[in-house]
N, C-alpha and C. Protein backbone atom coordinates (compact mmCIF):
# COMPACT_ATOMS: atom_id res chain seq x y z
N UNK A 1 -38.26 -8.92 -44.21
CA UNK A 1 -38.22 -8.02 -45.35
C UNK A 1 -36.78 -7.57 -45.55
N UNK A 2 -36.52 -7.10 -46.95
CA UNK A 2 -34.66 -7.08 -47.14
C UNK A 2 -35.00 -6.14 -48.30
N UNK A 3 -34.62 -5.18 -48.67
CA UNK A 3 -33.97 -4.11 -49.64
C UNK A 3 -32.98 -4.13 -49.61
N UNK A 4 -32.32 -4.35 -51.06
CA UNK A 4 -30.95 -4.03 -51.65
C UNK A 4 -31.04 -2.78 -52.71
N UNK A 5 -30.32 -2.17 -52.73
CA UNK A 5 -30.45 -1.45 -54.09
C UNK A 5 -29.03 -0.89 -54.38
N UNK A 6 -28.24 -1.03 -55.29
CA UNK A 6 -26.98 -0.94 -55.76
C UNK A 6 -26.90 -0.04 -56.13
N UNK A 7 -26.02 0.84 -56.11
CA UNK A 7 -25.28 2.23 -56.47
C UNK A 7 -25.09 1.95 -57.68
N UNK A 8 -25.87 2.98 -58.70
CA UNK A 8 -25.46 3.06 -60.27
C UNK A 8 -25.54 1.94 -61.16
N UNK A 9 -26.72 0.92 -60.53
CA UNK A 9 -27.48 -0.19 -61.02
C UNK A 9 -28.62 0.09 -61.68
N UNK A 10 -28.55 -0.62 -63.02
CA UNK A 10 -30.02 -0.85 -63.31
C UNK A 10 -30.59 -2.16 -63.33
N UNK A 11 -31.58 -2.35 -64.17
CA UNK A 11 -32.34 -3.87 -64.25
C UNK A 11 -31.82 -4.60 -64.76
N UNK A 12 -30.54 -4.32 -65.68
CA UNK A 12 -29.95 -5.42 -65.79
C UNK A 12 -28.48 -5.76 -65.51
N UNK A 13 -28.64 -5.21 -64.18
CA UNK A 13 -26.83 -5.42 -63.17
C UNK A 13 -26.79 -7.30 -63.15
N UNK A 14 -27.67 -7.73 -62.99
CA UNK A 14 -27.91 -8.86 -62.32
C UNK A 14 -26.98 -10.32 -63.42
N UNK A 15 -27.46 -10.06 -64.88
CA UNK A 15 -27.11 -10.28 -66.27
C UNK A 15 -26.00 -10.27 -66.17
N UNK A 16 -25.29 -11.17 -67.49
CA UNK A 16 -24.12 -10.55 -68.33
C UNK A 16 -24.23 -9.05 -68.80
N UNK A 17 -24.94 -8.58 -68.99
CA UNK A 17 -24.82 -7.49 -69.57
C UNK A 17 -24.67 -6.28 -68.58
N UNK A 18 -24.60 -6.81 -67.12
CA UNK A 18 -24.38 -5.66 -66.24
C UNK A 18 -22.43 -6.09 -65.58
N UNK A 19 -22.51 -5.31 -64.57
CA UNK A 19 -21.34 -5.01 -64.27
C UNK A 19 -20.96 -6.49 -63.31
N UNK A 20 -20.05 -6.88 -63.20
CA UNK A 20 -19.32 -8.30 -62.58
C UNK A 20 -19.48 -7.97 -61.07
N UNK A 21 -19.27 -7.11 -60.86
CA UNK A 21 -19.28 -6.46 -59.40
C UNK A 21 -20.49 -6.30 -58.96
N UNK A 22 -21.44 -6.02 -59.15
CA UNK A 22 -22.62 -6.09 -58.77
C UNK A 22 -23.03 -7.36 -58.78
N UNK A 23 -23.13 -8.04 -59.96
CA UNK A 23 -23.36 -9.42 -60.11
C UNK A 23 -23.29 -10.20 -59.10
N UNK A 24 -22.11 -10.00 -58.69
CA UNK A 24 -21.56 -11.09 -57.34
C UNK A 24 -22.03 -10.70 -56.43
N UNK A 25 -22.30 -9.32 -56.09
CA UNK A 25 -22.80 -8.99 -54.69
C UNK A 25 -24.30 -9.38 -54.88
N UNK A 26 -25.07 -9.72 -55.59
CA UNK A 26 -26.44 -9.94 -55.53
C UNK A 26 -26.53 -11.50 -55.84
N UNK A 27 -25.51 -12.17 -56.18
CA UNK A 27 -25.21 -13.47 -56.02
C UNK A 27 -25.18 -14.06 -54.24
N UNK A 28 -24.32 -13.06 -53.71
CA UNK A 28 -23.79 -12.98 -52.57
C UNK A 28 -25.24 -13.17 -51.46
N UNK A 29 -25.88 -11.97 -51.94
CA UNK A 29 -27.23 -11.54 -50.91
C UNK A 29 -28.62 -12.72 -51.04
N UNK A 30 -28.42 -12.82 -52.26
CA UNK A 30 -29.22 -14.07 -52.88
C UNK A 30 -29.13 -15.68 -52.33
N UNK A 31 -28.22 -16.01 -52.21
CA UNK A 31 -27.28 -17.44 -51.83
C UNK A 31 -27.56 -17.24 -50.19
N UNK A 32 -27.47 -15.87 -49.67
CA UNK A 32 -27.26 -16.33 -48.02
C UNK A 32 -28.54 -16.11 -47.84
N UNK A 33 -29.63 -15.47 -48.38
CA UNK A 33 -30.64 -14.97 -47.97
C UNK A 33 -31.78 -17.12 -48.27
N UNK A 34 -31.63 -17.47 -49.57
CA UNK A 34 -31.76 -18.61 -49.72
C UNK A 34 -31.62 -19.88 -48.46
N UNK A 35 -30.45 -19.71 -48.73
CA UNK A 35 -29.52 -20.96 -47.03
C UNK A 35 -30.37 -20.50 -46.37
N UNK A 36 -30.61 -19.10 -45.55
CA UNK A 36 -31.11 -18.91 -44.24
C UNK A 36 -33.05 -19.16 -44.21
N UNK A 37 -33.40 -18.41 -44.95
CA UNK A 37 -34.87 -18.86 -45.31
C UNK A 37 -35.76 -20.35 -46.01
N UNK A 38 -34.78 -20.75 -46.97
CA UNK A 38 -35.69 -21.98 -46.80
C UNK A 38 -34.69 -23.49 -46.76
N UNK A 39 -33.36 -23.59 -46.78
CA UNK A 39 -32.63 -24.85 -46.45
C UNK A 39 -32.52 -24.64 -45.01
N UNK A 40 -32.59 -23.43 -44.16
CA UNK A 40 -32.64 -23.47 -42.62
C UNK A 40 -31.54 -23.77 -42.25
N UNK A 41 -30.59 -22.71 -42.89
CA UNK A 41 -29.19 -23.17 -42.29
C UNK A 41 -28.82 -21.45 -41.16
N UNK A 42 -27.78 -21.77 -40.38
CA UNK A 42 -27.63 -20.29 -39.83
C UNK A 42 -27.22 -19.50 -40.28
N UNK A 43 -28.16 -18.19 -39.69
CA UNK A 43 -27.87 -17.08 -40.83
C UNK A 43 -26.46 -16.82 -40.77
N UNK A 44 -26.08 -16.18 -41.70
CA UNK A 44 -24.73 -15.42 -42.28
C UNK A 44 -24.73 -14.37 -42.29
N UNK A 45 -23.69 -13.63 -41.65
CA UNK A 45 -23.59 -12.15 -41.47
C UNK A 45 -23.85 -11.40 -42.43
N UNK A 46 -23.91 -11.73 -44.19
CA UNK A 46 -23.88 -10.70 -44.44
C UNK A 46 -25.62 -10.82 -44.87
N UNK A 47 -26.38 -11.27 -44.53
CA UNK A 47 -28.00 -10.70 -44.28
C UNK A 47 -28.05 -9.42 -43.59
N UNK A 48 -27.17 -8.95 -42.55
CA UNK A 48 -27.27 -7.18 -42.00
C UNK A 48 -25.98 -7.10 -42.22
N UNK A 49 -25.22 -7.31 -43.37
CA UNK A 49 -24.02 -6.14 -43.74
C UNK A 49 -24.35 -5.18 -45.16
N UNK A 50 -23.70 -4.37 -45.27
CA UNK A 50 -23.82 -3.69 -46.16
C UNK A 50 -22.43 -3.94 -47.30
N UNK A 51 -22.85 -4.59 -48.36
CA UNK A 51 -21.73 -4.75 -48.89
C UNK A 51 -21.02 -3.80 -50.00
N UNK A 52 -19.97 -3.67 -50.45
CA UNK A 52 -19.38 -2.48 -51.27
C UNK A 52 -20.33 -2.16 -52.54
N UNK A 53 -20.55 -1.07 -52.46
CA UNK A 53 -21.36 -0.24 -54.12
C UNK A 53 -22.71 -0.75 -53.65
N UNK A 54 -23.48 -0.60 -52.40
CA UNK A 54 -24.67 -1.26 -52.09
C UNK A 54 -24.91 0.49 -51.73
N UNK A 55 -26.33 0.87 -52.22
CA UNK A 55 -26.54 2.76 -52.04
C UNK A 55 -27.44 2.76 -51.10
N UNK A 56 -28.23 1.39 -51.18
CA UNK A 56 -29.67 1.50 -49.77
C UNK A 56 -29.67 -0.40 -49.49
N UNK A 57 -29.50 -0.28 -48.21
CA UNK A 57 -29.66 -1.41 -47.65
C UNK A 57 -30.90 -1.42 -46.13
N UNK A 58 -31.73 -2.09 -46.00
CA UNK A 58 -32.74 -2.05 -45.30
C UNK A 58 -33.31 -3.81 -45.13
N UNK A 59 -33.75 -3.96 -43.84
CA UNK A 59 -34.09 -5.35 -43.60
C UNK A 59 -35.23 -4.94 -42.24
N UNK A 60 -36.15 -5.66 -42.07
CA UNK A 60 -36.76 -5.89 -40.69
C UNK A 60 -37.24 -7.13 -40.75
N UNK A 61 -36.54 -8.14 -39.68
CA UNK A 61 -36.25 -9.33 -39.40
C UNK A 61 -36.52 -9.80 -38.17
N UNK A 62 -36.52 -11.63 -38.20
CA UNK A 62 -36.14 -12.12 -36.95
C UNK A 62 -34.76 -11.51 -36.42
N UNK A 63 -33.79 -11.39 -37.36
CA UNK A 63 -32.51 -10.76 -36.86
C UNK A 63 -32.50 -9.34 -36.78
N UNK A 64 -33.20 -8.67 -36.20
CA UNK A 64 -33.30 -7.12 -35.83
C UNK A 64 -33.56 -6.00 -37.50
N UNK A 65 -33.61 -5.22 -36.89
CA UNK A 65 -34.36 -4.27 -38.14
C UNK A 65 -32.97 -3.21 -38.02
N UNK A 66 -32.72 -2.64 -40.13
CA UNK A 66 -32.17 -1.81 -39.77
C UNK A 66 -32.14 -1.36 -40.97
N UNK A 67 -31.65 0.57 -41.47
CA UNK A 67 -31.87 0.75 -42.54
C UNK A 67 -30.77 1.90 -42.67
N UNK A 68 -30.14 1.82 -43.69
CA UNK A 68 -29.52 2.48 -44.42
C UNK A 68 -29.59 3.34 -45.80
């Protein structure tokens, strides 16, 4: 399980019509979370990092549980 939730995001951060910076970071969380769950590659650190303008981050995993 993985919660992201972006500081001063709404539903459409993700879009052109949201902010570039967010964009990428949910590009970011998206892409490693992908690789690690179904191409079965090794995970990547940032599955438990917290990345910049991220307001709640939370996971409970094969890779340990943790919440912010």
């Amino acid at each position: 399980k993985y919660y992201v939730e972006f500081d001063r995001m709404g539903h459409f951060a993700w879009t052109d019509f949201g902010r570039k910076k967010a964009r990428k970071a949910i590009i970011a969380y998206s892409l490693t979370f992908m690789n690690y769950y179904v191409k079965g590659e090794p995970p990547s650190p940032s599955l438990t990092q917290v990345m910049p303008g991220v307001a709640l981050f939370r996971y409970a995993s094969e890779l340990g549980n943790s919440g912010r």
